[in-house]
PDB file of N, CA and C in Angstrom:
ATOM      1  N   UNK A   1      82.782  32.912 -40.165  1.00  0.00           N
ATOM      2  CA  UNK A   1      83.819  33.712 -40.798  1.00  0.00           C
ATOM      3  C   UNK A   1      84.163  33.164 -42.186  1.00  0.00           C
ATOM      4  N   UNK A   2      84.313  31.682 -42.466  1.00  0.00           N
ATOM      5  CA  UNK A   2      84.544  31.238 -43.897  1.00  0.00           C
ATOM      6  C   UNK A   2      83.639  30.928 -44.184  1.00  0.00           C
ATOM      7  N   UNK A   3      82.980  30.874 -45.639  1.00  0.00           N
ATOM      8  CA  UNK A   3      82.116  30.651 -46.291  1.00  0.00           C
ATOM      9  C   UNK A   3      82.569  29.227 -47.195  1.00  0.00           C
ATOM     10  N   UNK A   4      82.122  27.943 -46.874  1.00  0.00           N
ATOM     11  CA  UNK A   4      82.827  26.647 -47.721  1.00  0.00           C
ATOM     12  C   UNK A   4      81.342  25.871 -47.751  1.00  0.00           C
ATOM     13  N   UNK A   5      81.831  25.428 -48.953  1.00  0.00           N
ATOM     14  CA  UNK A   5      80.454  24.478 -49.857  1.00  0.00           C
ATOM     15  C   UNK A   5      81.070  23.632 -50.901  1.00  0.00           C
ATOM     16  N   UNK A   6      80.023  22.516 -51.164  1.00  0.00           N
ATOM     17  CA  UNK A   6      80.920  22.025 -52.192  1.00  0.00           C
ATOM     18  C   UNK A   6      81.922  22.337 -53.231  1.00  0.00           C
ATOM     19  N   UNK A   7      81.419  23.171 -53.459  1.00  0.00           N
ATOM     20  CA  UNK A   7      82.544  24.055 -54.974  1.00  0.00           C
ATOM     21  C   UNK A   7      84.038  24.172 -54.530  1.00  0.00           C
ATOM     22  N   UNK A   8      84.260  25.175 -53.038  1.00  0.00           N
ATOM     23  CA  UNK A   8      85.514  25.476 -52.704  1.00  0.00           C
ATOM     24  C   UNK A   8      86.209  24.382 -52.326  1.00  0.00           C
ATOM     25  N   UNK A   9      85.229  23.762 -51.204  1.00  0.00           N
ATOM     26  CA  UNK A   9      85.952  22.721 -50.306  1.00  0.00           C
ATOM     27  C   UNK A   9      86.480  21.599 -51.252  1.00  0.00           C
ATOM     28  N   UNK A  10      85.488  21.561 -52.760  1.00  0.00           N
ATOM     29  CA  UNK A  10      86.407  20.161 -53.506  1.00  0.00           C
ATOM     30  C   UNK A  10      87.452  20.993 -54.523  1.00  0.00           C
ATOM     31  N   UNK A  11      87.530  22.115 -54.747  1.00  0.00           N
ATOM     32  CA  UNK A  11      88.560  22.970 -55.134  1.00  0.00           C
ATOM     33  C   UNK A  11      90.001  22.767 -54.421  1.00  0.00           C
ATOM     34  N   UNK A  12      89.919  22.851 -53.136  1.00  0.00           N
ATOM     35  CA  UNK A  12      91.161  22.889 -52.212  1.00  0.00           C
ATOM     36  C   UNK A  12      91.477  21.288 -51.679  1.00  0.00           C
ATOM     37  N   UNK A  13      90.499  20.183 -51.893  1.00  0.00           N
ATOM     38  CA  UNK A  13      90.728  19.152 -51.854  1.00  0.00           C
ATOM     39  C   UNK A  13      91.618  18.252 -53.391  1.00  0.00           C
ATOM     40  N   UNK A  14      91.174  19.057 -54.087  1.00  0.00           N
ATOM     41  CA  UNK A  14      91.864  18.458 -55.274  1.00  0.00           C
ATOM     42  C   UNK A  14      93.430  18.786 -55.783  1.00  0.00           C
ATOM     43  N   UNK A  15      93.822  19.347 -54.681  1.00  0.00           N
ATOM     44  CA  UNK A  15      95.259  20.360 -54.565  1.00  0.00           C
ATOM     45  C   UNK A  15      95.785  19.841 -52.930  1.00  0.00           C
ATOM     46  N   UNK A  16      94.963  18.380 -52.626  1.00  0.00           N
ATOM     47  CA  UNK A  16      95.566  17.714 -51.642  1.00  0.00           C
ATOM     48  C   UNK A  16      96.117  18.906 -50.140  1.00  0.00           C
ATOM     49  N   UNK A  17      94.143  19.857 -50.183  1.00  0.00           N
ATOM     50  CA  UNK A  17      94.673  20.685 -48.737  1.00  0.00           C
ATOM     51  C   UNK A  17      93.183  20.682 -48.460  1.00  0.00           C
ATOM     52  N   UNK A  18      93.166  20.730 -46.927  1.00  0.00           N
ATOM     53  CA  UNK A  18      92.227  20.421 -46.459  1.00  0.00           C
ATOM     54  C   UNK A  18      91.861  21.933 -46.101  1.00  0.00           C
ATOM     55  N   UNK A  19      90.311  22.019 -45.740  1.00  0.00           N
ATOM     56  CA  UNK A  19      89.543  23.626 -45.329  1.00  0.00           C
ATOM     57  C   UNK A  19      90.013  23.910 -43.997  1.00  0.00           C
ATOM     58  N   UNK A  20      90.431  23.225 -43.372  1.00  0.00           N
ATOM     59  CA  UNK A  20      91.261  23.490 -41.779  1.00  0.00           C
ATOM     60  C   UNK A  20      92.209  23.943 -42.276  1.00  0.00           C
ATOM     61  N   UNK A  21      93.497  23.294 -43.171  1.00  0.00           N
ATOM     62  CA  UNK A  21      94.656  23.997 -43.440  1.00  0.00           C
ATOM     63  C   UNK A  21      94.302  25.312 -43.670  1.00  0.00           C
ATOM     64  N   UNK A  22      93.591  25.556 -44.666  1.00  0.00           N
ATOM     65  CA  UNK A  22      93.055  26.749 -45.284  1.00  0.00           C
ATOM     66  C   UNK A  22      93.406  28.114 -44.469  1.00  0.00           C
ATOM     67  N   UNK A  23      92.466  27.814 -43.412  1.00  0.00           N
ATOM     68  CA  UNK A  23      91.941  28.591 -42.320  1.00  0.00           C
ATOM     69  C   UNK A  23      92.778  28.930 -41.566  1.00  0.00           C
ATOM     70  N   UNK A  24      93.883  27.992 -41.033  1.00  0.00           N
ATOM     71  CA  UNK A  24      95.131  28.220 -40.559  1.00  0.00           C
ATOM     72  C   UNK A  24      96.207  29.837 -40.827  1.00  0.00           C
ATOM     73  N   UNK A  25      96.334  29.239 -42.477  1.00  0.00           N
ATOM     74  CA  UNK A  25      96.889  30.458 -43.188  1.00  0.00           C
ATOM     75  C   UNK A  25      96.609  31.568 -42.855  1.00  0.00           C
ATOM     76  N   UNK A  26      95.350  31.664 -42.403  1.00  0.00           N
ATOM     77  CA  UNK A  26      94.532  33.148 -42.274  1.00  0.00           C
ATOM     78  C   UNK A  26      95.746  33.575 -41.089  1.00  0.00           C
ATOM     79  N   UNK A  27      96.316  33.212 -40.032  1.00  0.00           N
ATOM     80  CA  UNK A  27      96.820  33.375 -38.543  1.00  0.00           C
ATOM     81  C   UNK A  27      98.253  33.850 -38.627  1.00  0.00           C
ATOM     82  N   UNK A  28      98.696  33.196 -40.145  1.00  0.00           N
ATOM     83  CA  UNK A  28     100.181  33.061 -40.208  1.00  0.00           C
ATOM     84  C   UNK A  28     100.493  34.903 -40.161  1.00  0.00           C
ATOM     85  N   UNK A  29     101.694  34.990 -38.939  1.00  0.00           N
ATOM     86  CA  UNK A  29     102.239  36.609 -38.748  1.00  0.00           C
ATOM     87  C   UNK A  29     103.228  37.260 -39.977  1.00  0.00           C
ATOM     88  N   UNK A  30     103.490  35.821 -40.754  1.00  0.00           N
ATOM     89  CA  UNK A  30     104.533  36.057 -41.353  1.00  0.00           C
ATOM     90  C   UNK A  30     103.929  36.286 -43.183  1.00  0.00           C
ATOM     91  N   UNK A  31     102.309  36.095 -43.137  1.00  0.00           N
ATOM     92  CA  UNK A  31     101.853  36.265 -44.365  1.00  0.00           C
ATOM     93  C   UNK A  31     102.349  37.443 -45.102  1.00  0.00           C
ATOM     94  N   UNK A  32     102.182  36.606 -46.576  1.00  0.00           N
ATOM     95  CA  UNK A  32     103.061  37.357 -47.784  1.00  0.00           C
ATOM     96  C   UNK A  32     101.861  37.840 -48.653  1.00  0.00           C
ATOM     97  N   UNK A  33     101.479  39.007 -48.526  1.00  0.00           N
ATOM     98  CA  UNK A  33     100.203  39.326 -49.766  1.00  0.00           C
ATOM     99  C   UNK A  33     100.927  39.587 -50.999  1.00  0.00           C
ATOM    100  N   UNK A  34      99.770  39.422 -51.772  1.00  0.00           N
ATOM    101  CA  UNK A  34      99.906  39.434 -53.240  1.00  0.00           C
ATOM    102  C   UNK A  34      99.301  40.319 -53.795  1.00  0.00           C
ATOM    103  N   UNK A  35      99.533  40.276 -55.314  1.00  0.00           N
ATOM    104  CA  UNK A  35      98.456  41.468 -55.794  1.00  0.00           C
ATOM    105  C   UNK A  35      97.261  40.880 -56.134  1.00  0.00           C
ATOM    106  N   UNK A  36      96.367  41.371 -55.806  1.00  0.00           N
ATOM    107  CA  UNK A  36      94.819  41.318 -55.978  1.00  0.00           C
ATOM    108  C   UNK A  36      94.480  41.606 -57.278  1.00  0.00           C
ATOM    109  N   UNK A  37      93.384  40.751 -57.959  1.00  0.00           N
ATOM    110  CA  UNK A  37      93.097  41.296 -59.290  1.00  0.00           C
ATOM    111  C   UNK A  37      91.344  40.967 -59.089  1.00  0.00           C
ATOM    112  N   UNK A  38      91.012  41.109 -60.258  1.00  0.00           N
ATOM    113  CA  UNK A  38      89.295  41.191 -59.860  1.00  0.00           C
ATOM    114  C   UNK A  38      88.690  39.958 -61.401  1.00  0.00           C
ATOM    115  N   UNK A  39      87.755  39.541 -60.998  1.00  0.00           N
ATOM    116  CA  UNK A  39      86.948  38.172 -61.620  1.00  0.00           C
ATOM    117  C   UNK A  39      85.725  38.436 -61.623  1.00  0.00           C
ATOM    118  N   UNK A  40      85.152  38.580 -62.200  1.00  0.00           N
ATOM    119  CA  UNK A  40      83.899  38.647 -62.723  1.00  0.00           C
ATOM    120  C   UNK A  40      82.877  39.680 -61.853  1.00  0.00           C
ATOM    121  N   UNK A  41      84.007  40.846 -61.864  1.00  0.00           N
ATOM    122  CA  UNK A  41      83.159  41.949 -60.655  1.00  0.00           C
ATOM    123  C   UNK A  41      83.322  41.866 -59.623  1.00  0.00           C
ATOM    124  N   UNK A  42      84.271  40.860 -59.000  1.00  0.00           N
ATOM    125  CA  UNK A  42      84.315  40.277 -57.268  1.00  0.00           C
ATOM    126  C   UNK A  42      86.410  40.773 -57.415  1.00  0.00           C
ATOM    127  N   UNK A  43      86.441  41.321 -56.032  1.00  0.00           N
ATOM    128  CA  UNK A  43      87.928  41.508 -55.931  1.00  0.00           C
ATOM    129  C   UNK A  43      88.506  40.710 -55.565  1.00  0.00           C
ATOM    130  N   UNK A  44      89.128  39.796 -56.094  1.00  0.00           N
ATOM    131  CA  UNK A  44      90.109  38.413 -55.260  1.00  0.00           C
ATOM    132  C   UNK A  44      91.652  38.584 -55.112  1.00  0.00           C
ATOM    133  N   UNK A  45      91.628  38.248 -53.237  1.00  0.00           N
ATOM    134  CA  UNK A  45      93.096  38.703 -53.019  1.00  0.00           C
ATOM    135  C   UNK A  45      93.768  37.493 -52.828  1.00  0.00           C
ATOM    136  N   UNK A  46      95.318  37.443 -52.472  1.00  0.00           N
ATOM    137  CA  UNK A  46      96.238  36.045 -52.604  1.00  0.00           C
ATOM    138  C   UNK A  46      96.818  36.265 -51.954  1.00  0.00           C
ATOM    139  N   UNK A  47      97.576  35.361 -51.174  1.00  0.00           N
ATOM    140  CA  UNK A  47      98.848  35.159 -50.262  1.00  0.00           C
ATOM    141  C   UNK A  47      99.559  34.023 -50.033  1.00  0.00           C
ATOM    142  N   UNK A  48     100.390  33.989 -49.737  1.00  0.00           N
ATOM    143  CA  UNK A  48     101.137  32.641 -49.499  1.00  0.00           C
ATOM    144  C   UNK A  48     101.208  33.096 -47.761  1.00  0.00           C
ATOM    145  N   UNK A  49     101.529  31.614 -46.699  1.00  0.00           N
ATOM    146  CA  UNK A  49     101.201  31.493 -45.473  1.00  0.00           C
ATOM    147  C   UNK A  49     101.542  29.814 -44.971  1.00  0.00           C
ATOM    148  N   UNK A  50     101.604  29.745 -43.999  1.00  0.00           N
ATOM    149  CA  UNK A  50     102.031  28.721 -43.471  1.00  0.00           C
ATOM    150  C   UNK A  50     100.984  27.513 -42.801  1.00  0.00           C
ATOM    151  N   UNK A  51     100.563  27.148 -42.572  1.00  0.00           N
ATOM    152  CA  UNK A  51      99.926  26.290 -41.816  1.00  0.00           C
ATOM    153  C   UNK A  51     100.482  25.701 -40.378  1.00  0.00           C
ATOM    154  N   UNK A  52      99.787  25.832 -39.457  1.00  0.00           N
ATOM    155  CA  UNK A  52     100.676  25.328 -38.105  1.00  0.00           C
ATOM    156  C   UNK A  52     101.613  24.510 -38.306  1.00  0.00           C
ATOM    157  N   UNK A  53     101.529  23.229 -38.994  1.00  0.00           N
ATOM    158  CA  UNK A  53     102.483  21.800 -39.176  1.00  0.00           C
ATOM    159  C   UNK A  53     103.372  22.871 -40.330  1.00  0.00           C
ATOM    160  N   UNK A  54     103.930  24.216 -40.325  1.00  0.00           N
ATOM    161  CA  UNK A  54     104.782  24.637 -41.764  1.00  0.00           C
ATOM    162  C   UNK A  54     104.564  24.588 -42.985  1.00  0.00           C
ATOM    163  N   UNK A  55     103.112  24.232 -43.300  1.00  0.00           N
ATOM    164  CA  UNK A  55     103.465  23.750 -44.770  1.00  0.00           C
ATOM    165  C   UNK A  55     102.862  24.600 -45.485  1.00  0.00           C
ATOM    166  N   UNK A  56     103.654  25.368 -46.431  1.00  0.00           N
ATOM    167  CA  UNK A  56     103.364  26.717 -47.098  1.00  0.00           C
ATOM    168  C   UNK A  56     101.837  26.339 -48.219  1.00  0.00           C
ATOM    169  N   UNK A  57     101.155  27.294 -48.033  1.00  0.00           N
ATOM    170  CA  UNK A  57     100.010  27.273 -49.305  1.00  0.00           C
ATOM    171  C   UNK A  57      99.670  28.482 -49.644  1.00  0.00           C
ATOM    172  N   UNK A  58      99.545  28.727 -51.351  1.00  0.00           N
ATOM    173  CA  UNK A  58      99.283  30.020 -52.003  1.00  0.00           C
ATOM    174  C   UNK A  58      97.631  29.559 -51.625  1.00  0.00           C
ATOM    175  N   UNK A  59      96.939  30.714 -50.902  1.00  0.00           N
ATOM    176  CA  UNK A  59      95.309  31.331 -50.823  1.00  0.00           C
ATOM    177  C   UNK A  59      95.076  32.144 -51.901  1.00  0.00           C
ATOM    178  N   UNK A  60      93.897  32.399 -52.383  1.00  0.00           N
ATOM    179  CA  UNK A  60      93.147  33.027 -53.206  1.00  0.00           C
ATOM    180  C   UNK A  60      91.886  33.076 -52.727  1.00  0.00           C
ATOM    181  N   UNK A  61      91.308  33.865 -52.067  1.00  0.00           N
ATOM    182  CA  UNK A  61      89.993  34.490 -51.461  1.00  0.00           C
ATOM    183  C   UNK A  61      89.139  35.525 -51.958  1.00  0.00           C
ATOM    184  N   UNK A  62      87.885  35.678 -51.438  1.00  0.00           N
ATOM    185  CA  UNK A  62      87.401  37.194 -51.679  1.00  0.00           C
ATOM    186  C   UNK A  62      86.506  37.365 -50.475  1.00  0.00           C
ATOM    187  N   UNK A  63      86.024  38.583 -50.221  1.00  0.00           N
ATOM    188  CA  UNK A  63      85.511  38.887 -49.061  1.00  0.00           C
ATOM    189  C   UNK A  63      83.905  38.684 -49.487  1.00  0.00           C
ATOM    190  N   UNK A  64      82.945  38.196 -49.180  1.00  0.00           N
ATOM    191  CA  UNK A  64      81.491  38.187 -49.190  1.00  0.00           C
ATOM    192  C   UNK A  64      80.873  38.488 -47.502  1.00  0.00           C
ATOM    193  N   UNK A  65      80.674  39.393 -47.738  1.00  0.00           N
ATOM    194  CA  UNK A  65      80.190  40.367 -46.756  1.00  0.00           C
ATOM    195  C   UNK A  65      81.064  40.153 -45.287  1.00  0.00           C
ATOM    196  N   UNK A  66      80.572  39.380 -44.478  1.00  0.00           N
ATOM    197  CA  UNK A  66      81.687  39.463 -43.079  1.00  0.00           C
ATOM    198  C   UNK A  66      82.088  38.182 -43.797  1.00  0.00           C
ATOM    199  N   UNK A  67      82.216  37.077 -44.581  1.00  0.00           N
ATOM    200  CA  UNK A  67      82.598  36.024 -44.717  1.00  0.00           C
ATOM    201  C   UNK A  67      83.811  36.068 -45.504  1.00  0.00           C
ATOM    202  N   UNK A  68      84.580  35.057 -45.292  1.00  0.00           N
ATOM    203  CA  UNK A  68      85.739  34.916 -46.265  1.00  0.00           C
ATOM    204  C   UNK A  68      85.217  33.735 -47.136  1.00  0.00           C
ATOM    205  N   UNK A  69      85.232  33.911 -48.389  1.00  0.00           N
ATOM    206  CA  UNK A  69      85.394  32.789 -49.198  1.00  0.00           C
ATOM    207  C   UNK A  69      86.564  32.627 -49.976  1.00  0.00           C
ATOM    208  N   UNK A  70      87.151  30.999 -49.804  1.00  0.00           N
ATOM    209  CA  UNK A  70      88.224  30.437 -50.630  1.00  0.00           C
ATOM    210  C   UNK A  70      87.694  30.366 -51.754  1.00  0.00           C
ATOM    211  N   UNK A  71      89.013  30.804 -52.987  1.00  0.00           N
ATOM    212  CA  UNK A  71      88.029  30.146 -54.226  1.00  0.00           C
ATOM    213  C   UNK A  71      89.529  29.237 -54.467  1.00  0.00           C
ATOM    214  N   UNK A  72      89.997  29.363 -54.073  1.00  0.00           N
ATOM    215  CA  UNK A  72      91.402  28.227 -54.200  1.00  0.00           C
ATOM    216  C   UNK A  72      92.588  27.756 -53.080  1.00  0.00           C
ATOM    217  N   UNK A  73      93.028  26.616 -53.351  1.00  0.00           N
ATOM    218  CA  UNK A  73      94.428  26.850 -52.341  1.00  0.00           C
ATOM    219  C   UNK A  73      95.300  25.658 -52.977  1.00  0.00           C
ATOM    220  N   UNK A  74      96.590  25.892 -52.868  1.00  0.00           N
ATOM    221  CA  UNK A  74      97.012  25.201 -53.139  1.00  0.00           C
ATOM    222  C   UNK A  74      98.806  25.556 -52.697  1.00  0.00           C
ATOM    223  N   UNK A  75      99.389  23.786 -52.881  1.00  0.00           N
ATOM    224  CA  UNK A  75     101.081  24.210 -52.328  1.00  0.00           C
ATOM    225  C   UNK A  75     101.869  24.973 -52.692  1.00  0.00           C
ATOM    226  N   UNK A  76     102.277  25.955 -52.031  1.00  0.00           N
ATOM    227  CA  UNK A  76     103.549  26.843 -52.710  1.00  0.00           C
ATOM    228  C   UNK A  76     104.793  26.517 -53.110  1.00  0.00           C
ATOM    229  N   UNK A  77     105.317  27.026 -54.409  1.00  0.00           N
ATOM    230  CA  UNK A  77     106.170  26.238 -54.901  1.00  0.00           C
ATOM    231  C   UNK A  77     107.205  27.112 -55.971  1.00  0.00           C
ATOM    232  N   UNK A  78     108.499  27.084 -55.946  1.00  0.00           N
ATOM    233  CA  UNK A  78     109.330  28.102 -56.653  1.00  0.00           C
ATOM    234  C   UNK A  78     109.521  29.070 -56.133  1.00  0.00           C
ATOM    235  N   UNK A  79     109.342  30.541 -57.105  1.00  0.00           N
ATOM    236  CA  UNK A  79     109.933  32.156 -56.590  1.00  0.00           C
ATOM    237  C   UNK A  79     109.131  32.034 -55.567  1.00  0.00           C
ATOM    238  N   UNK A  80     107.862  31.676 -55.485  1.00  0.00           N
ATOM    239  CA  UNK A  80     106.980  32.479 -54.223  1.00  0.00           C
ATOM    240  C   UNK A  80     107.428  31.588 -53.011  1.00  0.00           C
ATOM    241  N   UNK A  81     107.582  30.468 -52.920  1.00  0.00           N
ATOM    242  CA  UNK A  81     107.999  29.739 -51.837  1.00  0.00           C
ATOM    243  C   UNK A  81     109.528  30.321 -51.397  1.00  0.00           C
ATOM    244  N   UNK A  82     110.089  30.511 -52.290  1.00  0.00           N
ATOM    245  CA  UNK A  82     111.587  31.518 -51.773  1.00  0.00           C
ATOM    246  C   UNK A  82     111.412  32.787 -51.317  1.00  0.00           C
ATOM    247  N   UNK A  83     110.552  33.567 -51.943  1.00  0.00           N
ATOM    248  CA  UNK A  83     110.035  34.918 -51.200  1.00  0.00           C
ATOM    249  C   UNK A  83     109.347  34.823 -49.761  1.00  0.00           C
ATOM    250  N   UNK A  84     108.647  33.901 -49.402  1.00  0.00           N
ATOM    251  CA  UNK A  84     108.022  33.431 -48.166  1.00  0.00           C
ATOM    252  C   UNK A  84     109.235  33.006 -47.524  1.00  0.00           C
ATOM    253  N   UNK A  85     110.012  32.403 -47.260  1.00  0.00           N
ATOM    254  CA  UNK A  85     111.127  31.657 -46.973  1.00  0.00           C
ATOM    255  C   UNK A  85     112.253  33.129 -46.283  1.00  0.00           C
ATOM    256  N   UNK A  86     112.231  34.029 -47.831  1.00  0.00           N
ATOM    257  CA  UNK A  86     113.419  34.943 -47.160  1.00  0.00           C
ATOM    258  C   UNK A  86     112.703  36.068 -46.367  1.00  0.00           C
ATOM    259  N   UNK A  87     111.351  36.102 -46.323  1.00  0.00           N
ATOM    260  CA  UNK A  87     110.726  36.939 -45.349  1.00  0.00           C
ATOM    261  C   UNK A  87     110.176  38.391 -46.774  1.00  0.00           C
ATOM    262  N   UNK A  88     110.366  38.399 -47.813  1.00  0.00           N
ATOM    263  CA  UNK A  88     110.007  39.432 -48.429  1.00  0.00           C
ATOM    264  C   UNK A  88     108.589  39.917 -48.464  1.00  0.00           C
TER     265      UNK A  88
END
């Protein structure tokens, strides 16, 4: 289901989150989507989400065929962590 290789996995490591956290997010009921914008011909969507242990992280993904690929993750922090928080 995820697609991870060096590129992503040291992407989301350098933002001190591991590819398990990652994956987690995917589960959260309470996920907050974002608006989607598009990169170099590929549609990449965003959300903020929780991780089992609570700990909020903004995702940035795109779909490659049945696979999900991360192209980022990292801690949520400010308006969006308050919008996640009040349920918006």
């Amino acid at each position: 289901m995820f697609e991870w290789d060096d590129g992503n996995e040291t992407e989301v490591l350098k933002h001190d989150v591991t590819p398990s956290e990652v994956e987690e997010t995917f589960e959260d009921a309470r996920l907050l989507a974002r608006d989607a914008y598009e990169h170099d011909g590929e549609q990449r969507h965003a959300f903020v989400a929780a991780t089992l242990s609570g700990r909020r992280l903004t995702v940035v993904y795109i779909h490659r065929g049945a696979a999900i690929r991360v192209v980022t993750a990292y801690p949520t922090r400010g308006r969006l962590r308050r919008l996640y928080l009040e349920g918006q």
